[in-house]
C-alpha atoms as a PDB file:
ATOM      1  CA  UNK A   1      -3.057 -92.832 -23.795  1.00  0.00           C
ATOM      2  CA  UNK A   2      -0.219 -95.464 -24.760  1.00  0.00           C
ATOM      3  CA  UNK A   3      -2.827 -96.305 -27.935  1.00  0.00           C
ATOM      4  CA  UNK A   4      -2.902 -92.677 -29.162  1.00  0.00           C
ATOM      5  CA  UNK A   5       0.969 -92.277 -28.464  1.00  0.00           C
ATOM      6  CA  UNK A   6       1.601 -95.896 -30.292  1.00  0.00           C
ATOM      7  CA  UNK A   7      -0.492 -94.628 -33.245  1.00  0.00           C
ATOM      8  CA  UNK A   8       1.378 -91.266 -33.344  1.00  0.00           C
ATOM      9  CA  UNK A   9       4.643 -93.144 -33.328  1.00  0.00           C
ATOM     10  CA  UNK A  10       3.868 -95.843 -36.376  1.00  0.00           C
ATOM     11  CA  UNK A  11       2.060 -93.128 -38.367  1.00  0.00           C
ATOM     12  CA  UNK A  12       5.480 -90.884 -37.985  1.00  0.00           C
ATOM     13  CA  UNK A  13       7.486 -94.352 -38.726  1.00  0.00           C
ATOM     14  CA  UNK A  14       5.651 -95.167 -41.784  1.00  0.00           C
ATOM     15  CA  UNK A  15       5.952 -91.679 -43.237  1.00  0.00           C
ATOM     16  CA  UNK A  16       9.799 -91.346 -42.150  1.00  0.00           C
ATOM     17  CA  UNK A  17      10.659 -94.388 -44.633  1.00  0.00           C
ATOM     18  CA  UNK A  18      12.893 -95.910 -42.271  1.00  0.00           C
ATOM     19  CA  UNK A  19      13.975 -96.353 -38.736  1.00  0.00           C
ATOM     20  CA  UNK A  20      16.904 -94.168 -38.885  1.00  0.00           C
ATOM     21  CA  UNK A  21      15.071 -91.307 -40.528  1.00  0.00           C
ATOM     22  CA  UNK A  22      12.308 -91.574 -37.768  1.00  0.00           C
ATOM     23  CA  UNK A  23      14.535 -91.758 -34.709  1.00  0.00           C
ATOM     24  CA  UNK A  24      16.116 -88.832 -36.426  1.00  0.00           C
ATOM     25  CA  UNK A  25      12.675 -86.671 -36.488  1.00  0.00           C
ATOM     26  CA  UNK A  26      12.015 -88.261 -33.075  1.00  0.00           C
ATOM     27  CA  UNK A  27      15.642 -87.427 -31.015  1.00  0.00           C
ATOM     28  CA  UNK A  28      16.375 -91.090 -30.508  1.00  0.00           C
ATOM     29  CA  UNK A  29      18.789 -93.585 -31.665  1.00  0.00           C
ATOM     30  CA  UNK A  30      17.435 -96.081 -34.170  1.00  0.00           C
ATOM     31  CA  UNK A  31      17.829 -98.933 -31.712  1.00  0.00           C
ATOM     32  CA  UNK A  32      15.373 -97.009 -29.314  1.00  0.00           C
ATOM     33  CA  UNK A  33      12.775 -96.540 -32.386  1.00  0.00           C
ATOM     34  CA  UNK A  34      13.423-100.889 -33.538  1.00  0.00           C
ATOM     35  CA  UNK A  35      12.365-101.735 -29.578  1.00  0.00           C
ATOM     36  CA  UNK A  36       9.520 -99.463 -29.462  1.00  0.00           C
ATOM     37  CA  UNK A  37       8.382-101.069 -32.922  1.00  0.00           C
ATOM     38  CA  UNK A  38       9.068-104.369 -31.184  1.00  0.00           C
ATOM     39  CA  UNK A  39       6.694-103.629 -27.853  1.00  0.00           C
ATOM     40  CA  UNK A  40       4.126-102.293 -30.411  1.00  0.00           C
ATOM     41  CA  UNK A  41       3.992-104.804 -32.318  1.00  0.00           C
ATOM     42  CA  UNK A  42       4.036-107.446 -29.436  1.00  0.00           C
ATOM     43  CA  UNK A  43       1.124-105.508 -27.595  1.00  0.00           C
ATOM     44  CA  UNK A  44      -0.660-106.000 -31.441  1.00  0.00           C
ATOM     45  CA  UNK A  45      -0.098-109.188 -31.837  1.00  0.00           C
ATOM     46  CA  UNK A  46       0.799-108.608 -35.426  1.00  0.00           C
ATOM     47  CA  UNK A  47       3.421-107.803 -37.056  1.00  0.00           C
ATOM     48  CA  UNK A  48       3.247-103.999 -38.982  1.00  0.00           C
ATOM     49  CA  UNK A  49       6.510-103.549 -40.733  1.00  0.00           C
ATOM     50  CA  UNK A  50       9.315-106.499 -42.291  1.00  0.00           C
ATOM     51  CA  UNK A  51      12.619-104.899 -42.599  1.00  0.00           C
ATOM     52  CA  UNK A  52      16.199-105.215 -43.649  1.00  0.00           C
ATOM     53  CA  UNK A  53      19.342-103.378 -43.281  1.00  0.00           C
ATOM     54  CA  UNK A  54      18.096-101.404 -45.868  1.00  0.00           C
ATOM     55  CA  UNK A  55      14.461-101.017 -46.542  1.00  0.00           C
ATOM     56  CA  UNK A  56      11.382-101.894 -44.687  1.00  0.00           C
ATOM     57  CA  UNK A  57       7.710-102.706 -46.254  1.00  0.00           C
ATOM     58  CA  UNK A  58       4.228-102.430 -44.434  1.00  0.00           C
ATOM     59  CA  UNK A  59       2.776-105.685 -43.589  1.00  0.00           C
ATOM     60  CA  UNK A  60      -1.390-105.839 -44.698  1.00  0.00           C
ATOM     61  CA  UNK A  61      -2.436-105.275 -41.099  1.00  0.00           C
ATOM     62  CA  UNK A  62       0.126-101.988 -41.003  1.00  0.00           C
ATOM     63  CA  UNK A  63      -0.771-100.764 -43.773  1.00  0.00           C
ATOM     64  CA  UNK A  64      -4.710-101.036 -42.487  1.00  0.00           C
ATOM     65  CA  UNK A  65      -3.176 -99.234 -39.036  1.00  0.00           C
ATOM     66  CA  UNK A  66      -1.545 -96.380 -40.683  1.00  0.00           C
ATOM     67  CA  UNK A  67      -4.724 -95.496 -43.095  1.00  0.00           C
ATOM     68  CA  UNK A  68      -6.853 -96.255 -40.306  1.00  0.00           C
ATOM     69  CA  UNK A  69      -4.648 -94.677 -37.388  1.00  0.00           C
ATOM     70  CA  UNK A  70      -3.924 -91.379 -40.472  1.00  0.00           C
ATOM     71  CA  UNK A  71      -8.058 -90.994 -40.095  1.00  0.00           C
ATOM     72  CA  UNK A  72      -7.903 -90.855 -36.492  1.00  0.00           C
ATOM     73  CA  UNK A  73      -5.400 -88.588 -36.049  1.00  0.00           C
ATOM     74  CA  UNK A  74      -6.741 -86.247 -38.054  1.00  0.00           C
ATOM     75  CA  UNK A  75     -10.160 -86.611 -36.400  1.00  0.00           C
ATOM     76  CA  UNK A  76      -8.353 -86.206 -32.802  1.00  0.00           C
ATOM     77  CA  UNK A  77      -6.295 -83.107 -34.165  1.00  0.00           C
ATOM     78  CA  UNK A  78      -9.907 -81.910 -35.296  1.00  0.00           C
ATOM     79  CA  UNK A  79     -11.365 -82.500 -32.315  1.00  0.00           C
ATOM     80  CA  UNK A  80      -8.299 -80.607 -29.825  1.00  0.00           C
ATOM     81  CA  UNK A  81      -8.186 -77.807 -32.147  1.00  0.00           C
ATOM     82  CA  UNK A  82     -12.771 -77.370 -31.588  1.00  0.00           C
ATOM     83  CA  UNK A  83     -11.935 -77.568 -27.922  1.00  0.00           C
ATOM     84  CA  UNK A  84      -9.173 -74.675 -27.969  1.00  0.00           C
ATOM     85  CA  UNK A  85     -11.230 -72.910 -30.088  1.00  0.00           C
ATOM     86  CA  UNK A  86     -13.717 -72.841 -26.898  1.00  0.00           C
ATOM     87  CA  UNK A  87     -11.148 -70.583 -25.571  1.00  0.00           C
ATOM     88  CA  UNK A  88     -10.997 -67.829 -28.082  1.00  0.00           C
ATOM     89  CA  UNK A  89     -14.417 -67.840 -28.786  1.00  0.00           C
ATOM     90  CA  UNK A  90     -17.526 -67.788 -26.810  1.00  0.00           C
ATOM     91  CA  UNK A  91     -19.567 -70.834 -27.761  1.00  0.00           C
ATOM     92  CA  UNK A  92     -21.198 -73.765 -27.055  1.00  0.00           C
ATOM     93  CA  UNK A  93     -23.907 -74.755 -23.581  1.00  0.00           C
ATOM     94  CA  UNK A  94     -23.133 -72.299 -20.589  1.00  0.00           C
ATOM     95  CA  UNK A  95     -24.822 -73.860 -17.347  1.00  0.00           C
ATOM     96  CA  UNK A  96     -25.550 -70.868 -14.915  1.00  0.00           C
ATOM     97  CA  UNK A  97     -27.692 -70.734 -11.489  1.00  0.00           C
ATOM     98  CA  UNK A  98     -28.062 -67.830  -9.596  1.00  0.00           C
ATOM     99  CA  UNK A  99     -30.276 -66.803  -6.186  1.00  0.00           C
ATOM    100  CA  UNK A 100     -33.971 -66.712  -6.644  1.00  0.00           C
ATOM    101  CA  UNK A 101     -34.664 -62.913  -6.119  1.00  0.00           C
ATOM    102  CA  UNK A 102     -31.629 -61.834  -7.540  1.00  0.00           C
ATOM    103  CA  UNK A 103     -31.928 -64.152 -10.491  1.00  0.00           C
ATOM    104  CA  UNK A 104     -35.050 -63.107 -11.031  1.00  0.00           C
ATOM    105  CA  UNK A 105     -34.664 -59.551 -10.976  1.00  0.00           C
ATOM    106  CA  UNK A 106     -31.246 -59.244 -12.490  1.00  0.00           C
ATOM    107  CA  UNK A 107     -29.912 -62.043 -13.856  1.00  0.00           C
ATOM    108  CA  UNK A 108     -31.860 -63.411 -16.160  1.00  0.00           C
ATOM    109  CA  UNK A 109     -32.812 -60.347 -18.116  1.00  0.00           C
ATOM    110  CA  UNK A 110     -28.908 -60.089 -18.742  1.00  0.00           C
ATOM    111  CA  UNK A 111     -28.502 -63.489 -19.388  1.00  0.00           C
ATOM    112  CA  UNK A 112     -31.085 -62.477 -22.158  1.00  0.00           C
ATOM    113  CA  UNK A 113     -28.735 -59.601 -23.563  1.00  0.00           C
ATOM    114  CA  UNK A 114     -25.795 -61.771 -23.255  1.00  0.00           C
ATOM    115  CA  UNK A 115     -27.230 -64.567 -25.609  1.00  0.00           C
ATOM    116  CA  UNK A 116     -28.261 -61.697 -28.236  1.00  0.00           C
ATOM    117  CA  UNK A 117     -24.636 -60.607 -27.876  1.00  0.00           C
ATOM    118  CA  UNK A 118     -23.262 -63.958 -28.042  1.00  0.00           C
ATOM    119  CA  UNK A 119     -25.492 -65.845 -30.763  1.00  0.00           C
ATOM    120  CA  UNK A 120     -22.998 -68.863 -30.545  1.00  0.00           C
ATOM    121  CA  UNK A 121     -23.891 -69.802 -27.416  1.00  0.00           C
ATOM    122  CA  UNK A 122     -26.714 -71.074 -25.454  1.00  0.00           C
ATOM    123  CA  UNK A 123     -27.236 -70.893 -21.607  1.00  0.00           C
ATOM    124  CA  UNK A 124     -29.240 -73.214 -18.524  1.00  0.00           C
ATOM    125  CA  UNK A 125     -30.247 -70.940 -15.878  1.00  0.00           C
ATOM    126  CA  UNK A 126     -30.840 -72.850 -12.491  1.00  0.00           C
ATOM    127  CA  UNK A 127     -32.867 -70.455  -9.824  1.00  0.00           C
ATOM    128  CA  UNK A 128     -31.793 -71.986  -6.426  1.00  0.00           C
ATOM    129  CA  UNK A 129     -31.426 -70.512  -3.008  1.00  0.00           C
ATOM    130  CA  UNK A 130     -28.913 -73.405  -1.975  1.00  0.00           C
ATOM    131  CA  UNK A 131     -25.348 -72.593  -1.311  1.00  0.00           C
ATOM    132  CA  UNK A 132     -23.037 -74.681  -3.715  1.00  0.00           C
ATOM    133  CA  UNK A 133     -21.415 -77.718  -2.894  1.00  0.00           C
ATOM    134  CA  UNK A 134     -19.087 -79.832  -4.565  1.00  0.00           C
ATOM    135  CA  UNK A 135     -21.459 -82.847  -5.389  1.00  0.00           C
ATOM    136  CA  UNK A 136     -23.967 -80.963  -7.101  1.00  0.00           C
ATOM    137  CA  UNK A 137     -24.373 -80.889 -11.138  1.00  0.00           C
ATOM    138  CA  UNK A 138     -21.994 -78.805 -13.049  1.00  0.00           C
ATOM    139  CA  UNK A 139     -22.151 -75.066 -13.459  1.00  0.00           C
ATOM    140  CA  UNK A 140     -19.996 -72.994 -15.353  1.00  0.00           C
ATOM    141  CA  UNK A 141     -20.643 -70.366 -13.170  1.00  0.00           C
ATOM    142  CA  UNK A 142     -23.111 -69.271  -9.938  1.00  0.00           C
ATOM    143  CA  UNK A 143     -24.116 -66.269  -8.983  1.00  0.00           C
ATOM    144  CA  UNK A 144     -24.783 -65.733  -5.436  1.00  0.00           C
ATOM    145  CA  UNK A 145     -24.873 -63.109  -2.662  1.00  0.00           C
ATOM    146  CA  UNK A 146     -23.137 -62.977   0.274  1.00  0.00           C
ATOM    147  CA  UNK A 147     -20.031 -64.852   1.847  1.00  0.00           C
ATOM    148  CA  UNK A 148     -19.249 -67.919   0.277  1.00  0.00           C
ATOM    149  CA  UNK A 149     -19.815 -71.086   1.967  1.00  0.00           C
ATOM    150  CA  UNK A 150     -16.977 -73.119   0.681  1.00  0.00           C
ATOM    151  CA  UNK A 151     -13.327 -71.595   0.525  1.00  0.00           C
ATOM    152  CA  UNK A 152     -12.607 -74.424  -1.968  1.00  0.00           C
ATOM    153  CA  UNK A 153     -14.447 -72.056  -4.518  1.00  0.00           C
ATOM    154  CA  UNK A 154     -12.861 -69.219  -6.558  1.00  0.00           C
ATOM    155  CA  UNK A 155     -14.426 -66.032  -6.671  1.00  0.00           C
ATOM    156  CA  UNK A 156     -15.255 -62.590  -8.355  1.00  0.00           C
ATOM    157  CA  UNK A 157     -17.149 -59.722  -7.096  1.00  0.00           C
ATOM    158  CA  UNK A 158     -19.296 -58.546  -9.428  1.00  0.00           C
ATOM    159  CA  UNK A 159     -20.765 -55.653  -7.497  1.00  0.00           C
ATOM    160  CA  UNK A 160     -21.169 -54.345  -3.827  1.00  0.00           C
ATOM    161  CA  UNK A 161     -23.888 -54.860  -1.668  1.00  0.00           C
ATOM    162  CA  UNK A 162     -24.986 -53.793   1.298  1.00  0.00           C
ATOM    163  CA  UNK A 163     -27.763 -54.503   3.597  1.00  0.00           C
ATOM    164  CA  UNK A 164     -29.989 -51.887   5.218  1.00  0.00           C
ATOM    165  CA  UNK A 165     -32.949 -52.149   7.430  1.00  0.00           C
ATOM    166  CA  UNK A 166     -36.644 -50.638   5.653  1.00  0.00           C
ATOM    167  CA  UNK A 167     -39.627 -50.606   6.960  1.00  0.00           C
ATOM    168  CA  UNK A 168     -43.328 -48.906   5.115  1.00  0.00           C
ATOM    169  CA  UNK A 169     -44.678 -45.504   6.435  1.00  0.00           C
ATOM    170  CA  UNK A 170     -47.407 -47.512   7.184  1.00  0.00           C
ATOM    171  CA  UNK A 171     -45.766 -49.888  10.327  1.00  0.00           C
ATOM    172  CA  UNK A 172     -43.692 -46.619  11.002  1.00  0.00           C
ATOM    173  CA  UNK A 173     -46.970 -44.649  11.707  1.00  0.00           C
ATOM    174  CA  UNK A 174     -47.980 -47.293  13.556  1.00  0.00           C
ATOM    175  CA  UNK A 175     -45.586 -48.621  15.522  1.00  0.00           C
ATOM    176  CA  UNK A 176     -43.169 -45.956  15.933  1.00  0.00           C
ATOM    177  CA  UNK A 177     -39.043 -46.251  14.580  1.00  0.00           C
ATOM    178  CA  UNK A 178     -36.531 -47.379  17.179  1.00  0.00           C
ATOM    179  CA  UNK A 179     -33.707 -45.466  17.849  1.00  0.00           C
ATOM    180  CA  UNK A 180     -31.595 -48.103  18.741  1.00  0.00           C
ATOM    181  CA  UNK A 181     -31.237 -51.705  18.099  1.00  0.00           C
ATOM    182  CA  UNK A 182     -32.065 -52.548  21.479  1.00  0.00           C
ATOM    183  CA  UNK A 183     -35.653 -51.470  20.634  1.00  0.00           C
ATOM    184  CA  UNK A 184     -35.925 -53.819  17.443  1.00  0.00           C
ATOM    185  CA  UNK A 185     -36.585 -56.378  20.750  1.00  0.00           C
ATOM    186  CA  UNK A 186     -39.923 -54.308  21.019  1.00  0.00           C
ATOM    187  CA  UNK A 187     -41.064 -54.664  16.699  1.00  0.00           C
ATOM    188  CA  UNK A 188     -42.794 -56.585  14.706  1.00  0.00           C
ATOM    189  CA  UNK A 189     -39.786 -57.958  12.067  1.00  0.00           C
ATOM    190  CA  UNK A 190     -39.878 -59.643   9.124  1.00  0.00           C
ATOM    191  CA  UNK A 191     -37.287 -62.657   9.002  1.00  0.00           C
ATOM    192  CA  UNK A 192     -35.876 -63.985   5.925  1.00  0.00           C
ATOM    193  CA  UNK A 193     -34.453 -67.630   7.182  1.00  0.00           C
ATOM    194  CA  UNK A 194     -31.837 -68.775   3.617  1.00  0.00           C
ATOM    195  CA  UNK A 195     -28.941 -71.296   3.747  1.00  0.00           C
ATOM    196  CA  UNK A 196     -27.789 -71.908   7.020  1.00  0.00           C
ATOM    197  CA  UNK A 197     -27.946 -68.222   8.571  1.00  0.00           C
ATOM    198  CA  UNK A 198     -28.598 -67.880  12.436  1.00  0.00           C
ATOM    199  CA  UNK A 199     -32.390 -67.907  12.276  1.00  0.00           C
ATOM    200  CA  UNK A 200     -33.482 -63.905  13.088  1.00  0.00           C
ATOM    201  CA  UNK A 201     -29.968 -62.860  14.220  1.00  0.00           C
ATOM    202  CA  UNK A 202     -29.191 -59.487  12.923  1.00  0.00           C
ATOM    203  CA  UNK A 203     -25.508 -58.179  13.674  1.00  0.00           C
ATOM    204  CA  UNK A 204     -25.552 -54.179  13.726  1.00  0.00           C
ATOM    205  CA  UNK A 205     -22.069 -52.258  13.379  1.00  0.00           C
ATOM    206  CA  UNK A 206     -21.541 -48.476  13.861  1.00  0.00           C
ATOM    207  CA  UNK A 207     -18.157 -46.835  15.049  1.00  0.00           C
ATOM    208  CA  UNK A 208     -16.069 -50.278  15.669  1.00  0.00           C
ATOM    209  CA  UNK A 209     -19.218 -51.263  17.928  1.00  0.00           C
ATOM    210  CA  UNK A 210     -20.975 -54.383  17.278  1.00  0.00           C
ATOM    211  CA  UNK A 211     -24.671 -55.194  18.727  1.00  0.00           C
ATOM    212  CA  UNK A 212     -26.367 -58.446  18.137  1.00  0.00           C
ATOM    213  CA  UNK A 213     -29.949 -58.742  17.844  1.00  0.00           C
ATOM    214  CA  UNK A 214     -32.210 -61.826  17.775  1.00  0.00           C
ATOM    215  CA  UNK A 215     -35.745 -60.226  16.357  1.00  0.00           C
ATOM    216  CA  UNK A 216     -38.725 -61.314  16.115  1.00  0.00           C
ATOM    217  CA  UNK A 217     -42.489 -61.471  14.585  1.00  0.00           C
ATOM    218  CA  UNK A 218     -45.442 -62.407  12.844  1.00  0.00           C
ATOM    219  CA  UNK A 219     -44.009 -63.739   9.357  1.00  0.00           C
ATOM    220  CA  UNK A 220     -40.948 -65.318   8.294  1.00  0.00           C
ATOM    221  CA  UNK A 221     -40.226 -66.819   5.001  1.00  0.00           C
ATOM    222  CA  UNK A 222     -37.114 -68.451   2.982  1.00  0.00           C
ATOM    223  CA  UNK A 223     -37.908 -66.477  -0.270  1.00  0.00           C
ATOM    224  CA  UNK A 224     -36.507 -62.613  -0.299  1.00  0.00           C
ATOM    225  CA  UNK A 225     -39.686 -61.191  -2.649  1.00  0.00           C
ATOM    226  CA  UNK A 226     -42.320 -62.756  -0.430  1.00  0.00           C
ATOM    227  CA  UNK A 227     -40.739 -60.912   2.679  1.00  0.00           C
ATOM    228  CA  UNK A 228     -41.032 -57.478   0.313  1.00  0.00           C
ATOM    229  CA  UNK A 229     -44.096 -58.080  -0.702  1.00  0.00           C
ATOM    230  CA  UNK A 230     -44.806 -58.067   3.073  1.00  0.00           C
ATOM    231  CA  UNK A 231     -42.853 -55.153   4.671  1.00  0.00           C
ATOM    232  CA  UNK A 232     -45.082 -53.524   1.804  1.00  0.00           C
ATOM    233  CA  UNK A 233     -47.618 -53.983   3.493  1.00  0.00           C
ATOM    234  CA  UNK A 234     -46.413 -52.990   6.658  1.00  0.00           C
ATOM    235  CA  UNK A 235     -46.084 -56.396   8.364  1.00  0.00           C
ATOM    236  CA  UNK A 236     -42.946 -55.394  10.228  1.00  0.00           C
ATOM    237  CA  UNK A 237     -39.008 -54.161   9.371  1.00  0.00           C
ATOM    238  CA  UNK A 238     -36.761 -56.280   7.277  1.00  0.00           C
ATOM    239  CA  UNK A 239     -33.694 -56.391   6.391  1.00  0.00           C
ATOM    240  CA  UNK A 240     -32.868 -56.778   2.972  1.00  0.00           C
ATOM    241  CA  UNK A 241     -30.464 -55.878   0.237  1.00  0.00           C
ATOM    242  CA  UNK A 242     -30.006 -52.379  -1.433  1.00  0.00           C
ATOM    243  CA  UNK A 243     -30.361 -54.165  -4.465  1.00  0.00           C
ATOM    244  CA  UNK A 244     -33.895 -54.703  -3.605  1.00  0.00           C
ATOM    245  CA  UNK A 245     -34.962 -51.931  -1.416  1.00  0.00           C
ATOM    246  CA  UNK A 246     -33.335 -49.177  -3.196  1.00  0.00           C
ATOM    247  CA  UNK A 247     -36.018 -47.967  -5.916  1.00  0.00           C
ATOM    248  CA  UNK A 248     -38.904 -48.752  -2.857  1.00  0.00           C
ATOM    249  CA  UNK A 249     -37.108 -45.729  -0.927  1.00  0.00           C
ATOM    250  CA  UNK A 250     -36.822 -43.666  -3.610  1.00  0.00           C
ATOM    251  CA  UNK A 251     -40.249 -44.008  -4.522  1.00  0.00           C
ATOM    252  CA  UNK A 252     -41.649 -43.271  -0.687  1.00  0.00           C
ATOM    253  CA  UNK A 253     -43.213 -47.095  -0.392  1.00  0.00           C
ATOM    254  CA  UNK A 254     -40.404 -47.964   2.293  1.00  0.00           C
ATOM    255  CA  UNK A 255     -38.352 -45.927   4.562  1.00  0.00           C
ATOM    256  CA  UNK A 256     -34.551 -46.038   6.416  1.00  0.00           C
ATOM    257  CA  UNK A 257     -34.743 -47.493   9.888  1.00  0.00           C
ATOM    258  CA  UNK A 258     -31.588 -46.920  11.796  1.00  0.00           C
ATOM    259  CA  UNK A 259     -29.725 -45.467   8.535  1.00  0.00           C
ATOM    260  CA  UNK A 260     -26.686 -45.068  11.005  1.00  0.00           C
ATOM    261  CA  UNK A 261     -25.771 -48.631  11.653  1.00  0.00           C
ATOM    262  CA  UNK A 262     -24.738 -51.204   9.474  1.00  0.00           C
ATOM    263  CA  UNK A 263     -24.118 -54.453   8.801  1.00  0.00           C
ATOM    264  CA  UNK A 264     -21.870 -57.385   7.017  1.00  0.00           C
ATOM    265  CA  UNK A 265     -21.612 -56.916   3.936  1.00  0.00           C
ATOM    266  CA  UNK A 266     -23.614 -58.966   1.135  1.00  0.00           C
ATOM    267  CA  UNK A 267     -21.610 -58.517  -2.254  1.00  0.00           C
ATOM    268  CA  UNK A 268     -22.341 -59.888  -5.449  1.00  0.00           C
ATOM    269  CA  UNK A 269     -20.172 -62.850  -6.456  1.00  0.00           C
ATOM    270  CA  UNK A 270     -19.538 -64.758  -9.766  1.00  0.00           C
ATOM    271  CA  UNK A 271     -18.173 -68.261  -8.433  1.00  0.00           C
ATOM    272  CA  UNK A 272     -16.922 -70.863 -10.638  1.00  0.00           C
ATOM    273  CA  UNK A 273     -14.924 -74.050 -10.325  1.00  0.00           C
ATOM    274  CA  UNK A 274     -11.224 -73.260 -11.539  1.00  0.00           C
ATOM    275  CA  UNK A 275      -9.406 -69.678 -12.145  1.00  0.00           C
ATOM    276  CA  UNK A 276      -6.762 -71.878 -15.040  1.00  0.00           C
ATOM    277  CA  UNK A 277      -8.385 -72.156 -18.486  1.00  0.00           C
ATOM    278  CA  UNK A 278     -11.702 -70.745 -18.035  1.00  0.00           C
ATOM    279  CA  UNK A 279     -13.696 -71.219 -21.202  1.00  0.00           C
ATOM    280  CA  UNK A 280     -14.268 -67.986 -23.292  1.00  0.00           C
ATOM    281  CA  UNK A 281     -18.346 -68.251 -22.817  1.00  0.00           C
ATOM    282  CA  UNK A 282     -17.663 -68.390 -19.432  1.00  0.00           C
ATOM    283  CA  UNK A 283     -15.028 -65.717 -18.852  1.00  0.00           C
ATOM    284  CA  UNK A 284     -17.285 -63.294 -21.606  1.00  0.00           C
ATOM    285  CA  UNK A 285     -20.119 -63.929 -18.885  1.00  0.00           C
ATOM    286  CA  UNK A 286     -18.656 -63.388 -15.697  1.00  0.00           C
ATOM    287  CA  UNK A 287     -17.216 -59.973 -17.827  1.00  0.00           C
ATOM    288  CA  UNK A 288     -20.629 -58.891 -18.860  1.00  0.00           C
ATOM    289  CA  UNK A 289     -22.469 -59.567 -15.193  1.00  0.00           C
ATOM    290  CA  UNK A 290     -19.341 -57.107 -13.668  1.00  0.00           C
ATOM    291  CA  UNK A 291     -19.778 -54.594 -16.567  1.00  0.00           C
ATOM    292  CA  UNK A 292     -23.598 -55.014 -16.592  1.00  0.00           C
ATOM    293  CA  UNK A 293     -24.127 -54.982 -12.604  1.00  0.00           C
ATOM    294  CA  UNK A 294     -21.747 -51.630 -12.283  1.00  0.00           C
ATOM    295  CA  UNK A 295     -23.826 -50.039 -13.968  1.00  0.00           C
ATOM    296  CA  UNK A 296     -27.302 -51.002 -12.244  1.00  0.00           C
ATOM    297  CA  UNK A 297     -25.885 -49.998  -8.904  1.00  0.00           C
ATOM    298  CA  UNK A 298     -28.819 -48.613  -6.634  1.00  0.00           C
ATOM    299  CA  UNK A 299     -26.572 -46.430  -4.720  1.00  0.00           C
ATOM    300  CA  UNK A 300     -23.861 -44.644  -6.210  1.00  0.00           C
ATOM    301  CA  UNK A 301     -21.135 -42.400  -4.780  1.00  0.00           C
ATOM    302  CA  UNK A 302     -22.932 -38.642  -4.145  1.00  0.00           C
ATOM    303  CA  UNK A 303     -26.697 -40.589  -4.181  1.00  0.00           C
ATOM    304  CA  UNK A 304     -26.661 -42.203  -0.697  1.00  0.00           C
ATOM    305  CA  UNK A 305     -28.029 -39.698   1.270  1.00  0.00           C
ATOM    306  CA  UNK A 306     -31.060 -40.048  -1.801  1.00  0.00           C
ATOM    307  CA  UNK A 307     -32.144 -42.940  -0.812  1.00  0.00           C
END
């Protein structure tokens, strides 16, 4: 830093013609500007300028600092005004990870409309069930579900979520449909075991009342579409995301169990690693998933009770 600010200095000197015209431009006395010429050129080694009372002439090896030092400048200047640029205009690598299911699902097909929006820019996608921590490669921005696990991180919801218990007609016919979450004790249930989640815990909420549950059965798995694929085929009742069980209601291949109670909430976030200066790719992003995802809501207000 005292190199680049040295440079600036002699480059401004040289062009200023003469110490008094330079401490004028600069807001210093001349004596201030002859002392930081002095230090300069006793850091150097050399010395850049011989003066007088009345003139001063570049010496060889300050003449070769200001052409040399001119270049650089304008190469630095270059260089700041490509990075502010970043802010204005959406360009350059965006590094994004997101959950496995939802990244799947959701994510990367509008990762694939954002790139055709945004042709200067070109984007990693990282599929990872693992929470983010702060010694893990850069991302611009994560997508994830849930609470986060690290207050250190800033946040934006992109989308609410909630989680509902489903089960297929199938088990239901089968097995029966509890009432209660006391009678989950008695089912087959399908446990999804991700991050660091109280292994087949399920906390139920209706009218200020809170039940826990610890379920059991059969199957349990860390990835979200294998336990679908699963409660398809009536292995049990699972609790999973409206985001994922929505259009199986709708379409008859899972129903509602307990559609009175509910529980913590599982919203969509867009986490990233500072709110100051956020780079235009990645605030265009984090835009697009909010303005994307509101409009690929499962349930809306009015279409509950549909599904």
């Amino acid at each position: 830093m005292d190199a680049v600010s040295d440079l600036g200095f002699f480059v401004l000197l040289a062009r200023s013609g003469s110490l008094a015209a330079c401490a004028q431009q600069l807001g210093v006395t001349p004596p201030t500007v002859s002392k930081r010429l002095a230090a300069l050129e006793r850091r150097l080694g050399v010395r850049l300028l011989n003066r007088s009372t009345r003139r001063m002439a570049l010496t060889p090896e300050g003449e070769a600092y200001v052409a040399d030092g001119t270049r650089l400048m304008e190469e630095l200047n270059a260089l700041e005004q490509r990075v502010a640029a970043a802010r204005a205009t959406p360009r350059g690598l965006l590094r994004v990870q997101a959950t496995l299911g939802l990244g799947r699902r959701y994510v990367a097909p509008l990762v694939s409309q954002f790139m055709q929006q945004q042709p200067d820019v070109d984007v990693l996608l990282q599929l990872s069930d693992k929470p983010p921590t702060r010694d893990q490669p850069h991302y611009d921005v994560m997508v994830r579900v849930g609470p986060l696990p690290d207050a250190r991180w800033n946040a934006r919801r992109l989308a609410p979520n909630r989680r509902v218990l489903v089960a297929s007609p199938l088990y239901l016919k089968q097995f029966g449909e509890p009432r209660t979450p006391a009678e989950l004790h008695q089912h087959r249930c399908i446990v999804i075991r991700q991050d660091d989640d109280t292994f087949g815990t399920w906390h139920l909420r209706q009218a200020g009342r809170t039940e826990t549950v610890k379920v059991r059965g059969r199957c349990s798995t860390n990835d979200g579409e294998t336990a679908m694929a699963w409660a398809l085929d009536g292995h049990g009742i699972l609790l999973r995301s409206e985001w994922d069980a929505a259009a199986y209601v709708r379409s008859g291949r899972l129903q509602r169990v307990l559609p009175g109670w509910s529980f913590p909430a599982a919203d969509i976030v867009a986490v990233y690693p500072t709110q100051q200066n956020l780079a235009a790719k990645t605030r265009a992003f984090i835009d697009f998933l909010a303005e994307s995802l509101a409009d690929k809501r499962p349930a809306r207000r009015g279409e509950e009770s549909s599904w």
